[in-house]
N, C-alpha and C. Protein backbone atom coordinates (compact mmCIF):
# COMPACT_ATOMS: atom_id res chain seq x y z
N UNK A 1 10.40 -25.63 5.98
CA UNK A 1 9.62 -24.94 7.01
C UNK A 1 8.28 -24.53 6.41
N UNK A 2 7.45 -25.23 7.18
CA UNK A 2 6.03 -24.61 6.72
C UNK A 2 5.44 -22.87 6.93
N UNK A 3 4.85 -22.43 5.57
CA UNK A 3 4.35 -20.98 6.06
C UNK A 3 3.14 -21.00 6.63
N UNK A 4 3.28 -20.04 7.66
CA UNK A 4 2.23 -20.35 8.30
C UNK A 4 1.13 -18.97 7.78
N UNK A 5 0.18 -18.86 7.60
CA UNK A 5 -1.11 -17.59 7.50
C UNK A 5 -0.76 -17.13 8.66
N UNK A 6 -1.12 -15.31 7.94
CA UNK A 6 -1.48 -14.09 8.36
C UNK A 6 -2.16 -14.31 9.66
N UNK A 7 -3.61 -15.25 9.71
CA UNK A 7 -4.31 -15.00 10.94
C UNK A 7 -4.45 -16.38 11.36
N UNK A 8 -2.66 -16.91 12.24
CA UNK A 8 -1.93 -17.70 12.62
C UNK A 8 -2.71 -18.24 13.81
N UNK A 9 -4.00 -19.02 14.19
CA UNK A 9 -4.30 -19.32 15.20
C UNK A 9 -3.57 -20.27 16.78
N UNK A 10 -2.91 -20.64 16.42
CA UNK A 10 -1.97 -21.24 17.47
C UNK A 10 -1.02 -20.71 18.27
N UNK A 11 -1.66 -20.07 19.05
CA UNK A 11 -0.89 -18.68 19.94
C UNK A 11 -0.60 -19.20 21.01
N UNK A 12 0.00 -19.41 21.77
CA UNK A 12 0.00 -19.49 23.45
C UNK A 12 -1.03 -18.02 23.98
N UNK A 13 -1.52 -19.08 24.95
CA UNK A 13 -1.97 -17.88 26.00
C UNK A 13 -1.58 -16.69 26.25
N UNK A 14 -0.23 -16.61 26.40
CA UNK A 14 0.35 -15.68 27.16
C UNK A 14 0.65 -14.62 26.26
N UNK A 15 0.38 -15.02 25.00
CA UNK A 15 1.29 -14.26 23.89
C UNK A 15 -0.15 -13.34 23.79
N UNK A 16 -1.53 -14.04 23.68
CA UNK A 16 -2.66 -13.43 23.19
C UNK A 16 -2.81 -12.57 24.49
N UNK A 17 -2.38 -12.48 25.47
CA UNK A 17 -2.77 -11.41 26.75
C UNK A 17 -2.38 -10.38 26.82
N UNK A 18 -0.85 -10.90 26.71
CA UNK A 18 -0.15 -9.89 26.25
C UNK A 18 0.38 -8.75 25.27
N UNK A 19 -0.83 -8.98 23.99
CA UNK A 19 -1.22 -8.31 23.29
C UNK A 19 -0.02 -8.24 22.10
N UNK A 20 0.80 -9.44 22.14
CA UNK A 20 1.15 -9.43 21.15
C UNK A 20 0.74 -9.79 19.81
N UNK A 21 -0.06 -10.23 19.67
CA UNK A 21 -1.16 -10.53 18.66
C UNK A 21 -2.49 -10.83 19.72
N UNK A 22 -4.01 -9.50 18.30
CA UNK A 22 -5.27 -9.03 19.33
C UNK A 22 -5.98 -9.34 18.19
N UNK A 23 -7.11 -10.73 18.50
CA UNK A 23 -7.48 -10.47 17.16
C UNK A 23 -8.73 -9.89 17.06
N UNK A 24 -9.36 -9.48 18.43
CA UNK A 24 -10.93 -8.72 18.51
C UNK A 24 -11.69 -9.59 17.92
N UNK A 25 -12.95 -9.58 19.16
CA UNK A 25 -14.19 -10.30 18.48
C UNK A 25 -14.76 -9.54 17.59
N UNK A 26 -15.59 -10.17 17.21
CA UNK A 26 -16.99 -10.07 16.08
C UNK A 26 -17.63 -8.59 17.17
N UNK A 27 -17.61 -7.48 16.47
CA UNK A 27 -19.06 -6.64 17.49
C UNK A 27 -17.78 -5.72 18.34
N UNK A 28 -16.74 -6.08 18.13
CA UNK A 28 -15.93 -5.33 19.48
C UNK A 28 -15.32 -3.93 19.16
N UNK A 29 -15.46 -2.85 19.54
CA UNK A 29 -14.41 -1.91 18.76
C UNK A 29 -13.26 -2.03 19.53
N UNK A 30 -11.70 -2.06 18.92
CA UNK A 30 -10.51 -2.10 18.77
C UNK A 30 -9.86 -0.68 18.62
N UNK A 31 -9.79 -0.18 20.11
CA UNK A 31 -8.89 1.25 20.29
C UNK A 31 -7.76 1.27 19.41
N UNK A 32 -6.77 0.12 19.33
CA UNK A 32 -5.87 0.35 18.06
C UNK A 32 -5.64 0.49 16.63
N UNK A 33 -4.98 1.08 16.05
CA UNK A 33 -4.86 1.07 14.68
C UNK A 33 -3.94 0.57 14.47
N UNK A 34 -3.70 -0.09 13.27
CA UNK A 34 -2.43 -0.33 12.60
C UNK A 34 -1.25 -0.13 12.35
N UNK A 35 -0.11 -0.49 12.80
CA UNK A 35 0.78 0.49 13.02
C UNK A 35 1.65 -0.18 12.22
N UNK A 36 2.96 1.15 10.83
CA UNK A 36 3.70 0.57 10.24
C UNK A 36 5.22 0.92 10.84
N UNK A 37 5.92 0.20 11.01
CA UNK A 37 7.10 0.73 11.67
C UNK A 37 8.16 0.53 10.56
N UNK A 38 9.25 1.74 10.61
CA UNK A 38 10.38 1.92 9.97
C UNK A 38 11.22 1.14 10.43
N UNK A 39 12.24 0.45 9.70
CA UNK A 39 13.53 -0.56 10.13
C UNK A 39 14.39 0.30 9.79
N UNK A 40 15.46 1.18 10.69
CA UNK A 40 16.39 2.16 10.93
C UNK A 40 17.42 1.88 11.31
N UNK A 41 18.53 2.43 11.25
CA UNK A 41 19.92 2.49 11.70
C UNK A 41 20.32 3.12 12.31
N UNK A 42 20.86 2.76 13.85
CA UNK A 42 20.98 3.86 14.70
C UNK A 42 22.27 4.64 14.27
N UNK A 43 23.65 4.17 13.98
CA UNK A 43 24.76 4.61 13.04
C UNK A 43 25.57 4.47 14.13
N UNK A 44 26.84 4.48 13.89
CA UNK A 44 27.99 4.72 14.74
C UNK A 44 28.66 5.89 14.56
N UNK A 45 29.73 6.04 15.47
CA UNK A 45 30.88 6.79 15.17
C UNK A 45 32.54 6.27 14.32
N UNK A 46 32.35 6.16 13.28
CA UNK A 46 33.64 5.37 12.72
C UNK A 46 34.80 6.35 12.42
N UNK A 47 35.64 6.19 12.57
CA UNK A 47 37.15 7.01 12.37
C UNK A 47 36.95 6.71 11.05
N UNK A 48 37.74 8.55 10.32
CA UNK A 48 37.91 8.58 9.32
C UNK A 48 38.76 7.39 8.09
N UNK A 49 37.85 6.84 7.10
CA UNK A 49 38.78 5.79 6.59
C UNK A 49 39.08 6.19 5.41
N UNK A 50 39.90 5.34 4.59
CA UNK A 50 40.55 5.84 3.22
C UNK A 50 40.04 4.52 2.44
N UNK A 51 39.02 5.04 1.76
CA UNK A 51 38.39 3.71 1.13
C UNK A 51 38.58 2.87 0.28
N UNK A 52 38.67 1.45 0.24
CA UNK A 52 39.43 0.29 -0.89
C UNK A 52 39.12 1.14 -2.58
N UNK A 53 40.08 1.26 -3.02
CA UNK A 53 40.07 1.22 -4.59
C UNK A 53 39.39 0.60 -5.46
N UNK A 54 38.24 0.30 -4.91
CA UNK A 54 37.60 -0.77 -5.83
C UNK A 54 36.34 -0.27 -5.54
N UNK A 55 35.28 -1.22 -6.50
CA UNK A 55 33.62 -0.90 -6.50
C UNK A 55 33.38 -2.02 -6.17
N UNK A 56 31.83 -1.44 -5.44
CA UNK A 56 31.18 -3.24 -4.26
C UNK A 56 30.10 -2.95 -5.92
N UNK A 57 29.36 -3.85 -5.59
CA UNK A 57 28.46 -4.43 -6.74
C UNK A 57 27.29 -4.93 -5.27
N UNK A 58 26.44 -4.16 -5.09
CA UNK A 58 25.44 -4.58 -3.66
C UNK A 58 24.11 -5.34 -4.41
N UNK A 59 24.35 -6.27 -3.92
CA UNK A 59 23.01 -7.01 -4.79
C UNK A 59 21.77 -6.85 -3.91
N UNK A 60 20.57 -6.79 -4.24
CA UNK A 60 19.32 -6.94 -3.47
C UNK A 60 19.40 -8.09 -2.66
N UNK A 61 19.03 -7.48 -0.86
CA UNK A 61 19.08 -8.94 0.26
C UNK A 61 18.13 -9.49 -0.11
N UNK A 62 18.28 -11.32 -0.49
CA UNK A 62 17.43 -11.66 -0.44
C UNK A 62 16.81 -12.17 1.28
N UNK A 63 15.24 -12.90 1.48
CA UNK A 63 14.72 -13.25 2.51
C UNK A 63 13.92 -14.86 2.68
N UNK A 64 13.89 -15.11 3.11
CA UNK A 64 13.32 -16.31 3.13
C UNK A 64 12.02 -16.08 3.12
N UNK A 65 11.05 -17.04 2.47
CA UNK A 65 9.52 -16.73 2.06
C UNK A 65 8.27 -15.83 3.09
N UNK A 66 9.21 -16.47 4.32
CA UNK A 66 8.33 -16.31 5.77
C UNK A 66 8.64 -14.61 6.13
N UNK A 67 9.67 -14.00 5.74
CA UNK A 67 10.22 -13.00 6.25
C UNK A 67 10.20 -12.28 5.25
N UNK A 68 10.03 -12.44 3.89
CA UNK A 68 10.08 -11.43 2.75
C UNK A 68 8.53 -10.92 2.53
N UNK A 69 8.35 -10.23 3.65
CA UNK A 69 6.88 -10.23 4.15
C UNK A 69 7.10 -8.49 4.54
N UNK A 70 5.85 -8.18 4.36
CA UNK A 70 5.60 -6.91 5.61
C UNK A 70 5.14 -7.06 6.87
N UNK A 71 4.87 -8.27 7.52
CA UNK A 71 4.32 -8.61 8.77
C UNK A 71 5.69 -9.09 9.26
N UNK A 72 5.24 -8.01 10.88
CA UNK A 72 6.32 -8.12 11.54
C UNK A 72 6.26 -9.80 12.65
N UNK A 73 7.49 -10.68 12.32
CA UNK A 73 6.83 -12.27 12.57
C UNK A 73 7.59 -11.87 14.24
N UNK A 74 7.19 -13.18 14.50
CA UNK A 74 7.41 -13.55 16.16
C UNK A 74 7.41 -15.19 16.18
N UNK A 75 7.54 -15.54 17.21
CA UNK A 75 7.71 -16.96 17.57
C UNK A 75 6.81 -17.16 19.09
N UNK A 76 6.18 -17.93 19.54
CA UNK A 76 5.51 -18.28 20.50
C UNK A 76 5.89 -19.63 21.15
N UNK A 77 6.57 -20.44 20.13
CA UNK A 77 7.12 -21.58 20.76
C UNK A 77 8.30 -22.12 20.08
N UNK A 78 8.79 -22.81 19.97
CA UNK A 78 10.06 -23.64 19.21
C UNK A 78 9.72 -24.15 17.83
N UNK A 79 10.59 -23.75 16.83
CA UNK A 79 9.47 -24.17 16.13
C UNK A 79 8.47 -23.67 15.16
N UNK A 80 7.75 -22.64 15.69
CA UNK A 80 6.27 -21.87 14.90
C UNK A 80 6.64 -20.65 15.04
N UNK A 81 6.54 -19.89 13.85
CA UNK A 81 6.38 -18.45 13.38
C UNK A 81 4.66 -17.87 13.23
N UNK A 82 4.82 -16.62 13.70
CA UNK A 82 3.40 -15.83 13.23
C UNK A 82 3.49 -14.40 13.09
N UNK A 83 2.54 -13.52 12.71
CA UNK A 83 2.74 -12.58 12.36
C UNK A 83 2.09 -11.83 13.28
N UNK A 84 2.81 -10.52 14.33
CA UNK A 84 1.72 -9.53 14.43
C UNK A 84 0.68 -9.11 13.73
N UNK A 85 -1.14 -9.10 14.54
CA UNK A 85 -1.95 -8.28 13.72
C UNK A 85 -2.03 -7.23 12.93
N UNK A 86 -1.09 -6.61 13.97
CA UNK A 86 -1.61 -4.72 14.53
C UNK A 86 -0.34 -4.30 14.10
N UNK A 87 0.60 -4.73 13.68
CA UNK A 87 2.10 -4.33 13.24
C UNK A 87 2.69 -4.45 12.24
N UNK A 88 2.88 -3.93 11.17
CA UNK A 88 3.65 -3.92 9.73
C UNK A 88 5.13 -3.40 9.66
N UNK A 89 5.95 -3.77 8.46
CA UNK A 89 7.09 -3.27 8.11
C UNK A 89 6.27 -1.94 7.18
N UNK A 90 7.29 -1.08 7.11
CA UNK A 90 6.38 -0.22 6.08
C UNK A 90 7.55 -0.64 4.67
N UNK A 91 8.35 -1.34 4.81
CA UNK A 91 9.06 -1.83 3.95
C UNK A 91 9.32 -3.38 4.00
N UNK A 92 9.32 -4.20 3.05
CA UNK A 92 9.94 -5.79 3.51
C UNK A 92 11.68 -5.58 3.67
N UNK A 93 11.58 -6.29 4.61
CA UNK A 93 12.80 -6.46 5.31
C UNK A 93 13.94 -6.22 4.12
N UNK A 94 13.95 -7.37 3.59
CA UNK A 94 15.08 -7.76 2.80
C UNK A 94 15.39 -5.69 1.58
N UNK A 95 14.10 -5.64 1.14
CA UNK A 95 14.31 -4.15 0.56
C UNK A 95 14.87 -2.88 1.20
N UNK A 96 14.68 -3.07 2.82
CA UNK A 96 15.02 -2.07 3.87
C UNK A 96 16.19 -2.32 3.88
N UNK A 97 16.36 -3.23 4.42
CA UNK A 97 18.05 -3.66 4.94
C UNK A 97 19.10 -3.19 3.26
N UNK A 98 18.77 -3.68 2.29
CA UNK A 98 19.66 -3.28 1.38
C UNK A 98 19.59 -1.73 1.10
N UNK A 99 18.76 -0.98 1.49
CA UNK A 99 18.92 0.41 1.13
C UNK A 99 19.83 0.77 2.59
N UNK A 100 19.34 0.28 3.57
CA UNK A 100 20.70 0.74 4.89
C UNK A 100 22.02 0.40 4.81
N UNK A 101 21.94 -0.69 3.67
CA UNK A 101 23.24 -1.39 3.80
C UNK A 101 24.15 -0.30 2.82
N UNK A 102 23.38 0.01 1.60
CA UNK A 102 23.94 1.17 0.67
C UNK A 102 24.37 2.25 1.67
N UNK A 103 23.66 2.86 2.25
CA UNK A 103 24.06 3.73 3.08
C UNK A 103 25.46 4.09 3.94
N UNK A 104 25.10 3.03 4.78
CA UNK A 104 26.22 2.96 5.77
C UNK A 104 27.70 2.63 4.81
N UNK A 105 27.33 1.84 3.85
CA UNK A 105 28.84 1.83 2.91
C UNK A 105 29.42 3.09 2.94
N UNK A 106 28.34 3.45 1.84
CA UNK A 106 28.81 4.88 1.33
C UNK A 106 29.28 5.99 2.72
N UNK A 107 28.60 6.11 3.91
CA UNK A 107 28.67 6.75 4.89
C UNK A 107 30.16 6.59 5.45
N UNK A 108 30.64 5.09 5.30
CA UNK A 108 32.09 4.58 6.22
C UNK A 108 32.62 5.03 4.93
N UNK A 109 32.85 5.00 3.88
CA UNK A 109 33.78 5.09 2.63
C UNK A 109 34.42 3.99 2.53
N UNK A 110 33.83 2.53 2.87
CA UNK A 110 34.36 1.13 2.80
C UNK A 110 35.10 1.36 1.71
N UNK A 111 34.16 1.56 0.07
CA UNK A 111 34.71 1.46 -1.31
C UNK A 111 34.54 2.63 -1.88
N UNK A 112 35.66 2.96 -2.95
CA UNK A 112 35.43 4.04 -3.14
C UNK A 112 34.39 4.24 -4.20
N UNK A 113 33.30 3.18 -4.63
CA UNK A 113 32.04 3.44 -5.07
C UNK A 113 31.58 1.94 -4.75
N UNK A 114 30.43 2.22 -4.54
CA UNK A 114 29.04 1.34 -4.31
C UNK A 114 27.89 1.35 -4.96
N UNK A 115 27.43 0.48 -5.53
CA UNK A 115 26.65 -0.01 -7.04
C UNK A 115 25.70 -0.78 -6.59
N UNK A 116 24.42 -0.50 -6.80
CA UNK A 116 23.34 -1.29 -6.56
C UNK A 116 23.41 -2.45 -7.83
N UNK A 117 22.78 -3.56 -7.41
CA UNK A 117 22.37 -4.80 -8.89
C UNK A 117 21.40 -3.63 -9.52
N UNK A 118 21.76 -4.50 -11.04
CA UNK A 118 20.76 -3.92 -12.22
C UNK A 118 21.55 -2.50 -12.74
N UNK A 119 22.87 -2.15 -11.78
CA UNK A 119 23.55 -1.28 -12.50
C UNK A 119 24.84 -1.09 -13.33
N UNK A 120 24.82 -0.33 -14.58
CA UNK A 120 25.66 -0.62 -15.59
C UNK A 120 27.26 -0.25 -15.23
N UNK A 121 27.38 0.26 -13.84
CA UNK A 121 28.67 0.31 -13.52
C UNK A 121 29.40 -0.84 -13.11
N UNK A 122 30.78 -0.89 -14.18
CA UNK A 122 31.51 -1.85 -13.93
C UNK A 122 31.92 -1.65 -12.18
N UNK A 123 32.05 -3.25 -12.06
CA UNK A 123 32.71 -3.11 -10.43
C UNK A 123 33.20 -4.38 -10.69
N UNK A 124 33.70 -4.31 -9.54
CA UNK A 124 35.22 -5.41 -8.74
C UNK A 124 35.17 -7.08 -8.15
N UNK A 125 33.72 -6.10 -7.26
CA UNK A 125 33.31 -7.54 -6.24
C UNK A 125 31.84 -7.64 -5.85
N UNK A 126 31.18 -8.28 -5.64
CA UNK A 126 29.75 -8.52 -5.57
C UNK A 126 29.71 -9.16 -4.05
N UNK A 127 28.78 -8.35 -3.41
CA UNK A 127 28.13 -8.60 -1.91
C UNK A 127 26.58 -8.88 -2.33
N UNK A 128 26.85 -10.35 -1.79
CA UNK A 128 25.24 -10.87 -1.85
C UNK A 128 25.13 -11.13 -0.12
N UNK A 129 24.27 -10.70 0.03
CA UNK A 129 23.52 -11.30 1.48
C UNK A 129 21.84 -12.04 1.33
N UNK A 130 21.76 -12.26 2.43
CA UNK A 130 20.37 -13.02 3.00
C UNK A 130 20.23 -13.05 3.98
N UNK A 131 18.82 -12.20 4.46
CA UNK A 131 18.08 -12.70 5.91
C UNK A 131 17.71 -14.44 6.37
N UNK A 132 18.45 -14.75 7.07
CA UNK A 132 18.25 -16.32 7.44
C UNK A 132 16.78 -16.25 8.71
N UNK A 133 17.09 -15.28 9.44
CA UNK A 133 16.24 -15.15 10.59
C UNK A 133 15.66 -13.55 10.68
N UNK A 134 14.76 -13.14 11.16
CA UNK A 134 14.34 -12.11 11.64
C UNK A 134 13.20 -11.70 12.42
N UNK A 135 13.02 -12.44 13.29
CA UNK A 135 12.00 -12.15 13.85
C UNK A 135 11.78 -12.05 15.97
N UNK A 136 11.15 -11.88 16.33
CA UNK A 136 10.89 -11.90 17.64
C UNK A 136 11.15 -13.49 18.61
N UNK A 137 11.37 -13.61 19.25
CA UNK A 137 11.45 -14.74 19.80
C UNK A 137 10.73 -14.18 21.31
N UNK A 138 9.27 -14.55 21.50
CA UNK A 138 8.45 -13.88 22.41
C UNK A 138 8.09 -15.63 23.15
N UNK A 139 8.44 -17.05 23.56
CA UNK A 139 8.51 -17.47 24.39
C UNK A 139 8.12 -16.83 25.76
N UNK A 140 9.36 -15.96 25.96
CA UNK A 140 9.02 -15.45 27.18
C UNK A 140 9.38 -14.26 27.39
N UNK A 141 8.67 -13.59 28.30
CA UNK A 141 8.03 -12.17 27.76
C UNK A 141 9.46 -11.57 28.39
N UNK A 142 9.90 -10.17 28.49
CA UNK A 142 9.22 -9.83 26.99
C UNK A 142 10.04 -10.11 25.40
N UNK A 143 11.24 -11.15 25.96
CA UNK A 143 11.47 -11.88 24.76
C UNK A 143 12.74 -11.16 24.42
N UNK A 144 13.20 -11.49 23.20
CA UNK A 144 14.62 -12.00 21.91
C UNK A 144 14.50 -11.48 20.67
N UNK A 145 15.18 -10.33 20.23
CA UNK A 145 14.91 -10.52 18.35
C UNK A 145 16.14 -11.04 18.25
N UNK A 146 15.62 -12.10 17.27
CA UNK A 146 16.82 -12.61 16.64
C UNK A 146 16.89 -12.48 15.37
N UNK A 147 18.48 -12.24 14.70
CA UNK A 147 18.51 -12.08 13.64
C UNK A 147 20.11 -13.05 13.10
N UNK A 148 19.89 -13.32 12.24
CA UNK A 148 20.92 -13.86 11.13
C UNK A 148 20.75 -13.48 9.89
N UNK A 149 22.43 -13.05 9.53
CA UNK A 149 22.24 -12.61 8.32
C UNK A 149 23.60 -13.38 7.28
N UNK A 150 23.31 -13.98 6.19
CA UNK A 150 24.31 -14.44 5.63
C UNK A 150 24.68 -13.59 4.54
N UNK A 151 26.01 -13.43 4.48
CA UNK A 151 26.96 -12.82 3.29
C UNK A 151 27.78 -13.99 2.87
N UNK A 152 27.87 -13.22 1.12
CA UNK A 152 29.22 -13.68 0.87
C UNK A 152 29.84 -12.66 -0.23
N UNK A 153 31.67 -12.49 -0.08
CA UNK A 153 31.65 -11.89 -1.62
C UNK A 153 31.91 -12.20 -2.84
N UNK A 154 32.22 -12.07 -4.09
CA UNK A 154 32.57 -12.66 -5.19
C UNK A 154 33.35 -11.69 -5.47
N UNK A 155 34.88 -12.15 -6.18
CA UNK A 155 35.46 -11.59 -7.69
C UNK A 155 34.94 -11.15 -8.58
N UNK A 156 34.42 -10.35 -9.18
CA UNK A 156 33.44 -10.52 -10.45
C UNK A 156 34.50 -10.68 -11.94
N UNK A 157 35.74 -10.82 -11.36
CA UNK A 157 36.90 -10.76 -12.21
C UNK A 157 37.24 -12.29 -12.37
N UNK A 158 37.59 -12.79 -11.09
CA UNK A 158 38.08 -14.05 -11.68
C UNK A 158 36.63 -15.03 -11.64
N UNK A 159 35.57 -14.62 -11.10
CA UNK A 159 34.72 -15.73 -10.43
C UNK A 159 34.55 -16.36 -9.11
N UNK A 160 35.45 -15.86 -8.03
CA UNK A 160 35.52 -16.73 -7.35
C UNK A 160 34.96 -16.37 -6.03
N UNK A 161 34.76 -16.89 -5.09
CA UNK A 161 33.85 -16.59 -3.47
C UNK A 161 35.13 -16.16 -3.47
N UNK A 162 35.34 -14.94 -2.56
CA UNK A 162 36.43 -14.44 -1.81
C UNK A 162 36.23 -14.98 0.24
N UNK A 163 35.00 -14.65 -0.08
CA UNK A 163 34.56 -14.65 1.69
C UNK A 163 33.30 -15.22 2.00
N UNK A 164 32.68 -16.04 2.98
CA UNK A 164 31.41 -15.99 3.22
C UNK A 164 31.26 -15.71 4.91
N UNK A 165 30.14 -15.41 5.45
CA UNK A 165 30.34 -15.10 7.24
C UNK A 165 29.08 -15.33 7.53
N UNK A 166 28.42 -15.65 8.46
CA UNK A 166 27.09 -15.32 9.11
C UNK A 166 27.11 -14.40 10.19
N UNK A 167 26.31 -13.35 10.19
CA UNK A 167 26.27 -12.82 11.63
C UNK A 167 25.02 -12.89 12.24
N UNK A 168 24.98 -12.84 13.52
CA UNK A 168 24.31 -13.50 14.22
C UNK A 168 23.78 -12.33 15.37
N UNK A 169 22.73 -12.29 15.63
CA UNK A 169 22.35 -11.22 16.54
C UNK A 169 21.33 -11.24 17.54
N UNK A 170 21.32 -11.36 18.68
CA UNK A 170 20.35 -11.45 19.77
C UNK A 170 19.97 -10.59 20.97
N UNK A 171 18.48 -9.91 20.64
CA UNK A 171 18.94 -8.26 20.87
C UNK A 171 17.75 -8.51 21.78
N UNK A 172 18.03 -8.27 23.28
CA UNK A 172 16.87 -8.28 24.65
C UNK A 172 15.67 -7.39 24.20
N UNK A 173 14.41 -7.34 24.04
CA UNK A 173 13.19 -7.30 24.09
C UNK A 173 12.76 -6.11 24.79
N UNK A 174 12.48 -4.39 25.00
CA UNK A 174 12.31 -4.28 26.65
C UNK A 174 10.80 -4.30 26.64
N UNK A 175 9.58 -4.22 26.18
CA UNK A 175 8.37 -4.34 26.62
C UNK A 175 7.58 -5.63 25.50
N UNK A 176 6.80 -6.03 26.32
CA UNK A 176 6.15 -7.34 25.11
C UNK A 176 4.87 -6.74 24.38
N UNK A 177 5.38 -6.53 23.57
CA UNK A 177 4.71 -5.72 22.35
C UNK A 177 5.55 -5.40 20.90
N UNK A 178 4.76 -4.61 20.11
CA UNK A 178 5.67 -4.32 19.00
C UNK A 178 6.28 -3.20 18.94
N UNK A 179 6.33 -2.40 20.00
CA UNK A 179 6.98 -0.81 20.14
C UNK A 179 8.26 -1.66 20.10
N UNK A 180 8.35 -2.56 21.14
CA UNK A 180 10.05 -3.13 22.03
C UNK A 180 10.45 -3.48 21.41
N UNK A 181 9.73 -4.59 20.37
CA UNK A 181 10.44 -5.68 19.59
C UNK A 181 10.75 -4.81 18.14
N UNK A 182 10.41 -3.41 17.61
CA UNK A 182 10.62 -2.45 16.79
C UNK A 182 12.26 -2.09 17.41
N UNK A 183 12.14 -1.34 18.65
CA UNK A 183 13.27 -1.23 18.99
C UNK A 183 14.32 -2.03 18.82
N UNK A 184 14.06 -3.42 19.54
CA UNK A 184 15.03 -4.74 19.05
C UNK A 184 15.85 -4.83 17.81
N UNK A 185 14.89 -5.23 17.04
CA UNK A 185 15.16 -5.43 15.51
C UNK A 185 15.77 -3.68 14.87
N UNK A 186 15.84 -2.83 14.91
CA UNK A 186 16.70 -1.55 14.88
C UNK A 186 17.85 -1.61 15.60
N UNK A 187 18.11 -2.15 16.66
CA UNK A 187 19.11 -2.39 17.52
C UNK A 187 20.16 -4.06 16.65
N UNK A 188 19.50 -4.54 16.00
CA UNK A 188 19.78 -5.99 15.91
C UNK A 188 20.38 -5.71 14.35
N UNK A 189 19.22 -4.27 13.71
CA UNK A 189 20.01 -4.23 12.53
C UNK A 189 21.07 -3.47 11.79
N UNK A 190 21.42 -2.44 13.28
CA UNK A 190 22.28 -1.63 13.21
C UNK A 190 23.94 -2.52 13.78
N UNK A 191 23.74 -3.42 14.78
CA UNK A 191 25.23 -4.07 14.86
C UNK A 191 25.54 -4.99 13.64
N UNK A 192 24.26 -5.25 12.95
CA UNK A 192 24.66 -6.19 11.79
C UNK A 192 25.43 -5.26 10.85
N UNK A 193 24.69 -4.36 10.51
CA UNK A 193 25.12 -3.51 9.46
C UNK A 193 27.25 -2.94 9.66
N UNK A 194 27.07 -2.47 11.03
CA UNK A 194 28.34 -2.25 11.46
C UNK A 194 29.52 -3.63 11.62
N UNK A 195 29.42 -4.55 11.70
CA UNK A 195 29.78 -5.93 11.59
C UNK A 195 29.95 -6.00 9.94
N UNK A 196 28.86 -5.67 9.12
CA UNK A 196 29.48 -6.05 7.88
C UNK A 196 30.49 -5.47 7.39
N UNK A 197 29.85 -3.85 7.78
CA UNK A 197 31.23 -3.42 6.88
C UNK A 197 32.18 -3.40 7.53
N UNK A 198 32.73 -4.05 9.22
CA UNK A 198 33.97 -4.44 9.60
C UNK A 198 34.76 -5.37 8.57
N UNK A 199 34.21 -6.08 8.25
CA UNK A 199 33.91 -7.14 7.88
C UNK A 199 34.87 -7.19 6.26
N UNK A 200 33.99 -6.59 5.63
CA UNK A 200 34.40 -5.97 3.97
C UNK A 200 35.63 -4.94 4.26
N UNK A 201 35.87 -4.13 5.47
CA UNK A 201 36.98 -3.35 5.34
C UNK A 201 38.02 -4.41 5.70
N UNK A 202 37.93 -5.32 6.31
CA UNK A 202 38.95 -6.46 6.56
C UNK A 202 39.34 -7.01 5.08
N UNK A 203 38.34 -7.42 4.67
CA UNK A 203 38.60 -8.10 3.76
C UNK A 203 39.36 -7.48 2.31
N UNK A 204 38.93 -6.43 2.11
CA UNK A 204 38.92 -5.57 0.90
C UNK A 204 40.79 -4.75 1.53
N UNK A 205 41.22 -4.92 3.10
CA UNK A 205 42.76 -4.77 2.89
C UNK A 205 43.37 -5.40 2.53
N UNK A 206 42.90 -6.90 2.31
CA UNK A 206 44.01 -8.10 2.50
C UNK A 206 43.09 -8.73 0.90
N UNK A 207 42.27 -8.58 -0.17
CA UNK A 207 41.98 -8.49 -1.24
C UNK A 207 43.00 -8.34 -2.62
């Protein structure tokens, strides 16, 4: 997949009207500023659990080149990625998502400890993920975030994949802009997050 530049000229019409990407002429003043948006977790309500006996080992998500970005991307046609002007991550994805993902562990009591990579605590099993997808799907207004996210876990004992899953997420749009598609992607990354650790508590009974 080709990367495409920051100031992505191949817009549809409809996308440039609609102000999802503004790129202002030469001479024009531009009422907007820059806006960085937080990638958040709305959280659930989970029944009290009694957490696996073991330590996760959470490795840093990785992202694909296009998405391990602070520009919040979109799609305009099948095919082509671009970046909002006027809209930033105030974090890259892949760094956000692994600090929510720490979180919500520790929050459900999946394991009864959780270990970032690069740390000297022995652990059990290693959760690697990757952003496959993340971005807007603005075709048609006011559009799709879509997201995919791949896991898998490892033994760190014997070596071996225990599990791998993709989850998959497609979260309705409500205004065509980057307020909605902020909302989206918060919405898109909070069922992921809750999905995983369904996911690892499944797995980590029958482990």
């Amino acid at each position: 997949m080709s990367l495409l530049p920051r100031n992505f000229l191949l817009l549809p019409l409809a996308l440039l009207l609609a102000g999802c990407v503004n790129f202002g002429l030469a001479g024009e003043d531009d009422p907007r500023a820059l806006a960085y948006y937080v990638l958040e977790d709305a959280g659930r309500s989970a029944p009290p659990a009694s957490p696996a006996p073991r330590t996760l080992l959470l490795a840093d998500t990785t992202a694909g080149a296009f998405y391990d970005s602070d520009g919040m991307a979109f799609s305009g046609s099948p095919g082509t990625r671009g970046y909002y002007q006027y809209a930033r991550w105030s974090e890259r994805p892949g760094k956000r998502f692994t600090d929510l993902l720490l979180m919500r562990l520790e929050r459900e009591k999946v394991f009864a400890a959780v270990a970032q990579s690069g740390s000297s605590v022995r652990s059990d099993l290693l959760l690697l993920t990757d952003i496959v997808e993340f971005y807007h799907d603005a075709a048609q207004s006011p559009g799709t975030v879509r997201m995919e996210l791949r896991a898998e876990v490892v033994d760190l004992k014997t070596r071996k994949l225990l599990d791998r899953k993709t989850f998959v997420q497609s979260i309705d749009v409500s205004t065509y802009d980057a307020a909605g598609a902020h909302k989206a992607f918060n919405e898109a990354a909070t069922r992921t997050l809750g999905e995983v650790a369904d996911w690892l508590k499944e797995l980590a009974s029958r482990a």
